[in-house]
Structure formats: structure tokens, C-alpha cells
C-alpha atoms as a PDB file:
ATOM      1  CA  UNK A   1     165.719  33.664  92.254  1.00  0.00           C
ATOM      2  CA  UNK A   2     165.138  35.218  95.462  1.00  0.00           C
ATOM      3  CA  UNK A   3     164.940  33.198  99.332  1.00  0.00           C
ATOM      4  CA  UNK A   4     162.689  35.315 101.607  1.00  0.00           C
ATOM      5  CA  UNK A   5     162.092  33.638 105.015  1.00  0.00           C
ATOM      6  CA  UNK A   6     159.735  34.627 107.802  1.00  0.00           C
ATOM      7  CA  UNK A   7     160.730  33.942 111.057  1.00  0.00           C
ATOM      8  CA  UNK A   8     158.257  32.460 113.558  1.00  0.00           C
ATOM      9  CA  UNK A   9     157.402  29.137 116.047  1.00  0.00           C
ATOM     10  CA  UNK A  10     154.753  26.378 114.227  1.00  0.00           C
ATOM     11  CA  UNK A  11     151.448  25.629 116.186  1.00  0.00           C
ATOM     12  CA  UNK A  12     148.447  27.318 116.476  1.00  0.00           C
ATOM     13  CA  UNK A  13     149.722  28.123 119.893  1.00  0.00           C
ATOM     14  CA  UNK A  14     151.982  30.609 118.625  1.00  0.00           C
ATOM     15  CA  UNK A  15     150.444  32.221 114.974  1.00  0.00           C
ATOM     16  CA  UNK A  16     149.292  35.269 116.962  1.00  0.00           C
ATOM     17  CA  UNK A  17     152.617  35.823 118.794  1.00  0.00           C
ATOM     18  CA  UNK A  18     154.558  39.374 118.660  1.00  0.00           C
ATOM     19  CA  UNK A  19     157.517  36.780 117.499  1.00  0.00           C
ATOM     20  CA  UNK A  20     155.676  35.638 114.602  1.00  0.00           C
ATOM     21  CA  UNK A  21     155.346  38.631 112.264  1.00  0.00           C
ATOM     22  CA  UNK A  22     157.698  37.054 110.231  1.00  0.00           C
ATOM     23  CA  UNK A  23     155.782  34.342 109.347  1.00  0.00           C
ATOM     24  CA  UNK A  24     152.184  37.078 109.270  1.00  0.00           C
ATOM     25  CA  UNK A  25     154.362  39.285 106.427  1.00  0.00           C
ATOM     26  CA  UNK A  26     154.898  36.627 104.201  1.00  0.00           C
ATOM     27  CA  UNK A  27     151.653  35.059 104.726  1.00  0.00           C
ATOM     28  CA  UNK A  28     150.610  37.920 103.183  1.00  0.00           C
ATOM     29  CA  UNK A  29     152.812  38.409 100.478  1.00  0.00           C
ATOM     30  CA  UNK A  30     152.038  34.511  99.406  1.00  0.00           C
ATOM     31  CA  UNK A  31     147.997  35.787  99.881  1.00  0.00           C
ATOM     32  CA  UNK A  32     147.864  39.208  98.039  1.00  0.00           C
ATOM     33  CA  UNK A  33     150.221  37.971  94.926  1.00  0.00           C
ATOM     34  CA  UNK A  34     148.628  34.465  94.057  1.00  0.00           C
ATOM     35  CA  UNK A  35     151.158  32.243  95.321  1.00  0.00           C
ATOM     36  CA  UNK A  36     151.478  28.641  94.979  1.00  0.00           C
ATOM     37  CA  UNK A  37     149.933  27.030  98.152  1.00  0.00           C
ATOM     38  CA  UNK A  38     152.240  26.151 101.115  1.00  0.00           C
ATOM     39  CA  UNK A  39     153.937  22.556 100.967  1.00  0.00           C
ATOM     40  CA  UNK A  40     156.142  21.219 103.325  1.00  0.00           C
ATOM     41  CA  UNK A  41     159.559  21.076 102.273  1.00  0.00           C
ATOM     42  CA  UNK A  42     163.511  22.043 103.757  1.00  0.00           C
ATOM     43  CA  UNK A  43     161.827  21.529 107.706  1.00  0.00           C
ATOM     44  CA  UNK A  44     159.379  24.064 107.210  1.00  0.00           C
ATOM     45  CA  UNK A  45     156.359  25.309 104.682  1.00  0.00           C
ATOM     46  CA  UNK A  46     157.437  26.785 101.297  1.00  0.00           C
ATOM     47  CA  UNK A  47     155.467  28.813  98.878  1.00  0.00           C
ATOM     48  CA  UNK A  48     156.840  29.654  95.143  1.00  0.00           C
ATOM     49  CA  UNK A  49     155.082  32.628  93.159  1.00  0.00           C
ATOM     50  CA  UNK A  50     156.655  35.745  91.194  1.00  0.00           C
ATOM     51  CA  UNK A  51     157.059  39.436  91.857  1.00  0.00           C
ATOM     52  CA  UNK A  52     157.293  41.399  88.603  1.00  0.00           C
ATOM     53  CA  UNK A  53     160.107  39.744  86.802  1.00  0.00           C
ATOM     54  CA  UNK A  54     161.539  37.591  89.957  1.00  0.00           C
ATOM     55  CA  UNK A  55     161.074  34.468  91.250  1.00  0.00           C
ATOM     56  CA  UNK A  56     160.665  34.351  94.823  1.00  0.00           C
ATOM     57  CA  UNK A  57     160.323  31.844  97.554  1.00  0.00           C
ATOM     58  CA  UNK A  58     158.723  32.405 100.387  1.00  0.00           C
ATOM     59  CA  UNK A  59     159.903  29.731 103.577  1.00  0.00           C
ATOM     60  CA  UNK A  60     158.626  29.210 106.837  1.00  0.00           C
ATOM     61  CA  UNK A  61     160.972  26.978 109.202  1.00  0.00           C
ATOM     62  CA  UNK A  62     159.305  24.650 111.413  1.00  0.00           C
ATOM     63  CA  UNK A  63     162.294  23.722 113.275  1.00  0.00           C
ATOM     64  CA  UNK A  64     160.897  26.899 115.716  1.00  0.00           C
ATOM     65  CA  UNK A  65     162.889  30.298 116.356  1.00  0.00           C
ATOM     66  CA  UNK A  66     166.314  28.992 117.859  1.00  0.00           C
ATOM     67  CA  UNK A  67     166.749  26.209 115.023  1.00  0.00           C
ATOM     68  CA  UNK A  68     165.710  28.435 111.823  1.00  0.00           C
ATOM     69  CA  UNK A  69     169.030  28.082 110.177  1.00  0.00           C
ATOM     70  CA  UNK A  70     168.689  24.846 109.705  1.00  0.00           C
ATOM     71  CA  UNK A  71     165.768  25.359 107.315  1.00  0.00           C
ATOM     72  CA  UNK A  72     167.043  28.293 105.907  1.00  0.00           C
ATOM     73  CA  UNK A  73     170.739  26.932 104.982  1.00  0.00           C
ATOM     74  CA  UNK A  74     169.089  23.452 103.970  1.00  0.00           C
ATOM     75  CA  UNK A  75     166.688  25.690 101.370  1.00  0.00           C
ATOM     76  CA  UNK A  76     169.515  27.931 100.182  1.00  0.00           C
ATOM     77  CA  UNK A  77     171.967  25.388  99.668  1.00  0.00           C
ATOM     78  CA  UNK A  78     169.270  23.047  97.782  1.00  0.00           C
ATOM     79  CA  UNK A  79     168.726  26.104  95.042  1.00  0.00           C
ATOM     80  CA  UNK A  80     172.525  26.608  95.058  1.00  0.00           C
ATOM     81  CA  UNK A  81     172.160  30.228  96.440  1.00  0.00           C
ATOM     82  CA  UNK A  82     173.752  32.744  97.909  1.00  0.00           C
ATOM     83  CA  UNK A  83     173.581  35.091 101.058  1.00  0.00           C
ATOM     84  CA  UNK A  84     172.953  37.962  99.468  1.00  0.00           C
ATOM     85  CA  UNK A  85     170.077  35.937  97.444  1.00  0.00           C
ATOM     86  CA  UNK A  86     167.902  35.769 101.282  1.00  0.00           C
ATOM     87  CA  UNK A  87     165.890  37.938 102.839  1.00  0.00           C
ATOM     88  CA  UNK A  88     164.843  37.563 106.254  1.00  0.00           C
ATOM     89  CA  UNK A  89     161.357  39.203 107.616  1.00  0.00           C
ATOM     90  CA  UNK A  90     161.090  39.040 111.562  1.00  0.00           C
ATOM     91  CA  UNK A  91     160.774  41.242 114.780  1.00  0.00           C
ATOM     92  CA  UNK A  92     162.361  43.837 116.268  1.00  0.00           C
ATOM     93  CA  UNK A  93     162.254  45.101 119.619  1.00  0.00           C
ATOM     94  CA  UNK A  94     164.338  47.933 119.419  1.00  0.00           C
ATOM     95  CA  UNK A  95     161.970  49.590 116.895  1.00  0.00           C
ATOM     96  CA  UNK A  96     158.993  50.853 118.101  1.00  0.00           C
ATOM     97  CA  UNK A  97     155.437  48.995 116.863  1.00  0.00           C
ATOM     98  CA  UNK A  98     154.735  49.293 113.606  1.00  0.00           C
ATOM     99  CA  UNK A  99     157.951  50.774 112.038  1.00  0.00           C
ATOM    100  CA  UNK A 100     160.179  49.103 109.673  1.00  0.00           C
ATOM    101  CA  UNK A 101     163.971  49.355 108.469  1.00  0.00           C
ATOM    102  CA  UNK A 102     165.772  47.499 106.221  1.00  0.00           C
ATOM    103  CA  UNK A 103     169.405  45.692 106.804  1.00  0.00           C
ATOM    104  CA  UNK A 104     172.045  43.729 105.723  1.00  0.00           C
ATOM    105  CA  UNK A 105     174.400  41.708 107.149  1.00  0.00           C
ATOM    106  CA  UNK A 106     175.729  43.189 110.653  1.00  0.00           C
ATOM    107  CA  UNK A 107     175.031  41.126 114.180  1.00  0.00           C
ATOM    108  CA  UNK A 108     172.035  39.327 115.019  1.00  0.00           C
ATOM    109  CA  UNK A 109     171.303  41.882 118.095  1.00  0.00           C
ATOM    110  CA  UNK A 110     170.076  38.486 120.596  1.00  0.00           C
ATOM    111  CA  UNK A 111     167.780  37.264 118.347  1.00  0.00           C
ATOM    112  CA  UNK A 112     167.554  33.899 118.872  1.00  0.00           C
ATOM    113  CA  UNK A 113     166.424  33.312 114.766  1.00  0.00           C
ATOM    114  CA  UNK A 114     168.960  35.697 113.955  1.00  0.00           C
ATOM    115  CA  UNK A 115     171.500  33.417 115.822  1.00  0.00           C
ATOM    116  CA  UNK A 116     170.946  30.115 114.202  1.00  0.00           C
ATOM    117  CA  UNK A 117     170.767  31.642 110.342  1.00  0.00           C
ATOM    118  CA  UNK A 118     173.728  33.236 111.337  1.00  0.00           C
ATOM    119  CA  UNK A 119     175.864  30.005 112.492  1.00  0.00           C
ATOM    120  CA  UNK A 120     174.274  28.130 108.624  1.00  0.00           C
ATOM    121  CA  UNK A 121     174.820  30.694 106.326  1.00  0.00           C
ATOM    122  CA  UNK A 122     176.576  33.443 107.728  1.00  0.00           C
ATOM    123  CA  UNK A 123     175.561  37.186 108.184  1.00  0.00           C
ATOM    124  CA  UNK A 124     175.399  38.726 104.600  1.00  0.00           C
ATOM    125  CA  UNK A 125     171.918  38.238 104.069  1.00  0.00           C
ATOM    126  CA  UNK A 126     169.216  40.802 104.235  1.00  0.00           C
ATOM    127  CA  UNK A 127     166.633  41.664 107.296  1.00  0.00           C
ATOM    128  CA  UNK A 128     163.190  43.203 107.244  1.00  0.00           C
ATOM    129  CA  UNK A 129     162.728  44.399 110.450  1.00  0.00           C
ATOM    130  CA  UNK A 130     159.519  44.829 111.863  1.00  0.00           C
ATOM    131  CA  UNK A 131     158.654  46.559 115.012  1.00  0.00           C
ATOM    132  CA  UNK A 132     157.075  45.533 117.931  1.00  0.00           C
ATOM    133  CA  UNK A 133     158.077  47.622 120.056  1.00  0.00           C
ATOM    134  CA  UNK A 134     159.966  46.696 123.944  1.00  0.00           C
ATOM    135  CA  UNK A 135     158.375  45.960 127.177  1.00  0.00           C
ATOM    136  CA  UNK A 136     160.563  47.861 129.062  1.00  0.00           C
ATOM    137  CA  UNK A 137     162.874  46.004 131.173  1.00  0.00           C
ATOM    138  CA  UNK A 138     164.971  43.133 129.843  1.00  0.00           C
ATOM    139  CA  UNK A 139     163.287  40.146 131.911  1.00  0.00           C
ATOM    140  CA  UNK A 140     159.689  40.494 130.472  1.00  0.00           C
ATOM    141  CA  UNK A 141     161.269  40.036 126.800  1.00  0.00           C
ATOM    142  CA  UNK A 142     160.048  36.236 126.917  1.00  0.00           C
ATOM    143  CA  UNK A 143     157.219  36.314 127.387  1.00  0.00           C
ATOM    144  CA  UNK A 144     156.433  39.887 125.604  1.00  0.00           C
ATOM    145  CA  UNK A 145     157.554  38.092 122.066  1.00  0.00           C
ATOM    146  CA  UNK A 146     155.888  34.822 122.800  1.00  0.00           C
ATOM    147  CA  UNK A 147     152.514  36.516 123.991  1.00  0.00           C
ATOM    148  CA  UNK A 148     149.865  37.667 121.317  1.00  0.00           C
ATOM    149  CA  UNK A 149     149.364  40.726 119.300  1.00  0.00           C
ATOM    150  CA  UNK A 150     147.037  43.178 121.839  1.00  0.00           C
ATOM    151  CA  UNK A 151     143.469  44.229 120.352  1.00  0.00           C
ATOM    152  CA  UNK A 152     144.730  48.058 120.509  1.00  0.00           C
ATOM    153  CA  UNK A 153     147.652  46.353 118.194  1.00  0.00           C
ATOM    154  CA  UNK A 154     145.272  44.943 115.064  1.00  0.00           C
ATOM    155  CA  UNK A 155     144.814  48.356 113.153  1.00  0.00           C
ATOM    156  CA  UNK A 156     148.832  48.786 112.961  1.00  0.00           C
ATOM    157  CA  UNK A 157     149.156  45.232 112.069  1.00  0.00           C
ATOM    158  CA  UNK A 158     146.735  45.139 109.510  1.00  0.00           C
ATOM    159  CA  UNK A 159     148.075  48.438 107.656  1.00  0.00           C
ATOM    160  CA  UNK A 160     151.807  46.950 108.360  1.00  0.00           C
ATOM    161  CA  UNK A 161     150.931  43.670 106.168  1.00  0.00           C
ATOM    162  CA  UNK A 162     149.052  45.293 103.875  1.00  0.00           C
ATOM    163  CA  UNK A 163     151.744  47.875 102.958  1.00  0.00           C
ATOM    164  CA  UNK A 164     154.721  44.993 103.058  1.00  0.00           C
ATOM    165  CA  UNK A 165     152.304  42.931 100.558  1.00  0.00           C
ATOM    166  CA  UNK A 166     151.988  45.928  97.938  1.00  0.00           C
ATOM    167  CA  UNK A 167     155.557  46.773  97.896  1.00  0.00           C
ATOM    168  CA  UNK A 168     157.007  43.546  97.927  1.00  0.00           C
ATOM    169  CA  UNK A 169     157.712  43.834  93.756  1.00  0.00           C
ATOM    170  CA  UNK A 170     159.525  46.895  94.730  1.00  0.00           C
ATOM    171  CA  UNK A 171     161.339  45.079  97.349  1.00  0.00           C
ATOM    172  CA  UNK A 172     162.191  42.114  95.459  1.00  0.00           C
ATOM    173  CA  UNK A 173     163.229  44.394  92.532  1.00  0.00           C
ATOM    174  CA  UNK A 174     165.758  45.818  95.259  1.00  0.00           C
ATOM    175  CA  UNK A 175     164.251  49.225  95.653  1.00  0.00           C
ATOM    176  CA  UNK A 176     164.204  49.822  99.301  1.00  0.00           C
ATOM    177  CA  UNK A 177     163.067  52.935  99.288  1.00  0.00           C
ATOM    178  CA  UNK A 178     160.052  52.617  97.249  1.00  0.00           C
ATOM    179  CA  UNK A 179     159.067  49.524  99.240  1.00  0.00           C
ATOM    180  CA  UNK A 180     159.118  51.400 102.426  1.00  0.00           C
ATOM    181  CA  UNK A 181     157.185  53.980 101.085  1.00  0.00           C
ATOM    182  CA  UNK A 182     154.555  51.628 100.222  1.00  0.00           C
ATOM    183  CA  UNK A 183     154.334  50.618 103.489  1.00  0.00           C
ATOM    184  CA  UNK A 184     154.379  54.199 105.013  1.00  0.00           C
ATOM    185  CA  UNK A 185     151.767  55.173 102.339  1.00  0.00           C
ATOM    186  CA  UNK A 186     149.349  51.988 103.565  1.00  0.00           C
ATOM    187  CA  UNK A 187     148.847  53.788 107.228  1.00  0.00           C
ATOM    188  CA  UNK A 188     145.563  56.587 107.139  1.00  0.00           C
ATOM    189  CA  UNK A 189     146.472  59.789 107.840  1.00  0.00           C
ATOM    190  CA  UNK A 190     146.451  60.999 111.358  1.00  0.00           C
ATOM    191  CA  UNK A 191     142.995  62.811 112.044  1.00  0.00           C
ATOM    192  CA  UNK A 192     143.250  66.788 112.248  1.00  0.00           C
ATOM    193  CA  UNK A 193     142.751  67.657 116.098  1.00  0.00           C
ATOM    194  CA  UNK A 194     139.553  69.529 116.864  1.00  0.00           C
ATOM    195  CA  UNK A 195     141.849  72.917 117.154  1.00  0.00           C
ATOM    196  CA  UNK A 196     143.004  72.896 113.745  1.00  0.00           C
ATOM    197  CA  UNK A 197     139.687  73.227 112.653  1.00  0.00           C
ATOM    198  CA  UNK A 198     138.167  76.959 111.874  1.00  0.00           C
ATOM    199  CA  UNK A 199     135.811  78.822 114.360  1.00  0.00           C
ATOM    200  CA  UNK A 200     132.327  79.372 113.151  1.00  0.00           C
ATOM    201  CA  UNK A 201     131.662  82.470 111.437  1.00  0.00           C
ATOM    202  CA  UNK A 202     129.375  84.304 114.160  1.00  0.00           C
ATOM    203  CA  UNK A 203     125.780  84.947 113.176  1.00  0.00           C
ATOM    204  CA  UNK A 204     124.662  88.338 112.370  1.00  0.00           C
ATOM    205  CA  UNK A 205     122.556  89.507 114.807  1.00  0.00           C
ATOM    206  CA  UNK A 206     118.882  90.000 113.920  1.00  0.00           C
ATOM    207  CA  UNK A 207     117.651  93.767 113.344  1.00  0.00           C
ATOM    208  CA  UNK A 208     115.649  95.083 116.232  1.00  0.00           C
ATOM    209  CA  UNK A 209     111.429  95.046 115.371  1.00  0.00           C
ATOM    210  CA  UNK A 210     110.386  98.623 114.282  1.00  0.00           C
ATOM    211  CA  UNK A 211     107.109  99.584 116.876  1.00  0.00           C
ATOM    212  CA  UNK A 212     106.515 102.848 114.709  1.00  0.00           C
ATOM    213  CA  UNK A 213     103.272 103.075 113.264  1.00  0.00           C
ATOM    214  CA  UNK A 214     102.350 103.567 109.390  1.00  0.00           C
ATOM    215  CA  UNK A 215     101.646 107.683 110.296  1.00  0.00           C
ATOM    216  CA  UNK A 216     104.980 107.473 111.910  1.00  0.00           C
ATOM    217  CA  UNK A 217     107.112 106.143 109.868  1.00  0.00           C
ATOM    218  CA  UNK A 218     105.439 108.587 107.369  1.00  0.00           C
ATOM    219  CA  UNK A 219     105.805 111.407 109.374  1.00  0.00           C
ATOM    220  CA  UNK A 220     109.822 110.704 110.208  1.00  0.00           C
ATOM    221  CA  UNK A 221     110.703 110.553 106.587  1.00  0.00           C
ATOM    222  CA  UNK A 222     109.468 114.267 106.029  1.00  0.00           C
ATOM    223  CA  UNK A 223     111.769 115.452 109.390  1.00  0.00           C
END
């Protein structure tokens, strides 16, 4: 049995937030493989469905972003599991919009959800980390995170979900690899640019109109 936990705040003040991915990714996991709907349970919303030949539950914590351990460790601790049983799907600002990487254990980089799992169950658990790219200078990180998803943002977004949904049997199966391929594979290709394309064959041009007349042309075949 597997724990996988999207981070995010509760309200429907904050389901559109940059800091809520977490809780978009396995939305759509819970969506796309017929989970069993969301009941409230461990401070937060949990789903329970399979993925291939696993068992996987999907948690939300409601306790919002700097109190998500306490969710996660209550929910880990209930199905006696371990670390290396969770998975943990939230943002990341150091990677730019739309990318992904996968981690385990290491340092929790600021993040304040990061931070409180860290402090319940320690820091040998696995991340999904999902890009949203940085606003540039460290005081606009607030309120960058805690602001909505742009318009110019929804195409990304959409492909992003889509691609963790189909490869999260390959995820939970522990192929990385394949999983992020899923997800690169979900993005369109990039449009040729107008240069790549091949000029147009020029026309011939057309023959000039013959004036002669019939006794002419007659006449010029015998020269």
C-alpha cells in the first residue's frame, strides 16, 4: 500500500493557487483512474483506488500548507506505514513551469509543507516536484504561490495533469523513468517555424504566343 499526498491550502479561495498543484495532480489521478470519492478522514480528504497491482491512497491535508504533517504522519501511522511507503506531489519554484523531477528524501528547500512532513515523519519519503516556475526576487514568493494559475498558464497545466494521471501506474509501480516520460510524451509537439518549411517550387514561365501566320509557319519549316 502506497500514501501519496498532495500538498495544498482548503477553500475555494485557494484551489486555483500556484501552491496548490499538489492537491490539482492528485485530483486528477483520483478522476482519470475511478477512485473512490473523497471522504474526510486523518484532517484532510482521502481517496482509495488502485494502480495496476497497488493500492494507493491519495490524501489531501486540510490542516493548510504549514500544518500538513500533521495529516500526513496521522494517515501513515494509522496504516502502520513507512517513509519510504509516501509520496509527496507539490510545487517547486526552483523548476521552471511545467517541468517535473522526482526526489527522495534530502531538505525541504523552505517549503513550508515540506517543513511540517518533515518534523512528523522525517525526510525519507518521496517528492514529485512540479514546477511553477520563480517570480524573480525573493519577496514576491508569497504572494506568487498563493496567487492563481495565469490564463497563458492553463495549456501547460492541463498537459502537466494529464501526463501525471496516465503515468501514475508507472509511478506507483516505481518506474520513474517511464512515468516521466508519460508526462513529457502528454505535451504537443512544438510547431515547425515558418523557415523550416520548403520554398515553393517556382512556376514555369508560360511560352511566348507565336504571331506567325499559317503561310509562315509553313514557309519556315522548308528554310
Amino acid at each position: 500500500m502506497q500514501l501519496w499526498v498532495g500538498l495544498g491550502n482548503p477553500g475555494a479561495k485557494y484551489a486555483a493557487n500556484r501552491h496548490n498543484i499538489g492537491f490539482m495532480a492528485v485530483d486528477r489521478v483520483a478522476e482519470d483512474h475511478g477512485f473512490a470519492p473523497w471522504r474526510a478522514k486523518f484532517q484532510g480528504q482521502l481517496s482509495e483506488g488502485r494502480l495496476g497491482a497497488d493500492k494507493v491512497l491519495l490524501l489531501k491535508p486540510e490542516t493548510f500548507m504549514n500544518l500538513s504533517g500533521q495529516s500526513v504522519g496521522e494517515a501513515m501511522r494509522f496504516y502502520k506505514l513507512t517513509p519510504g511507503d509516501v509520496t509527496v506531489f507539490h510545487d517547486e519554484l526552483d523548476l521552471a513551469p511545467g517541468k517535473v523531477r522526482l526526489k527522495r528524501g534530502g531538505g525541504h528547500a523552505g517549503h513550508n509543507g515540506l517543513r511540517s512532513i518533515h518534523a512528523h515523519i522525517g525526510e525519507a519519503y518521496a517528492r514529485v516536484r512540479l514546477g511553477i516556475g520563480h517570480p524573480g526576487h525573493k519577496d514576491r514568493v508569497a504572494a506568487y504561490v498563493l496567487s492563481d494559475f495565469a490564463r497563458a498558464d492553463q495549456d501547460w497545466l492541463d498537459d502537466l495533469l494529464r501526463g501525471i494521471a496516465r503515468g501514475a501506474p508507472d509511478l506507483a509501480a516505481g518506474d520513474g523513468p517511464k512515468f516521466l516520460n508519460a508526462i513529457a510524451q502528454a505535451r504537443p509537439a512544438p510547431a515547425k517555424p515558418a523557415s523550416a518549411k520548403k520554398p515553393d517550387a517556382p512556376k514555369p514561365e508560360p511560352a511566348p504566343e507565336d504571331s506567325r501566320s499559317p503561310m509562315q509557319k509553313l514557309l519556315d519549316r522548308f528554310k
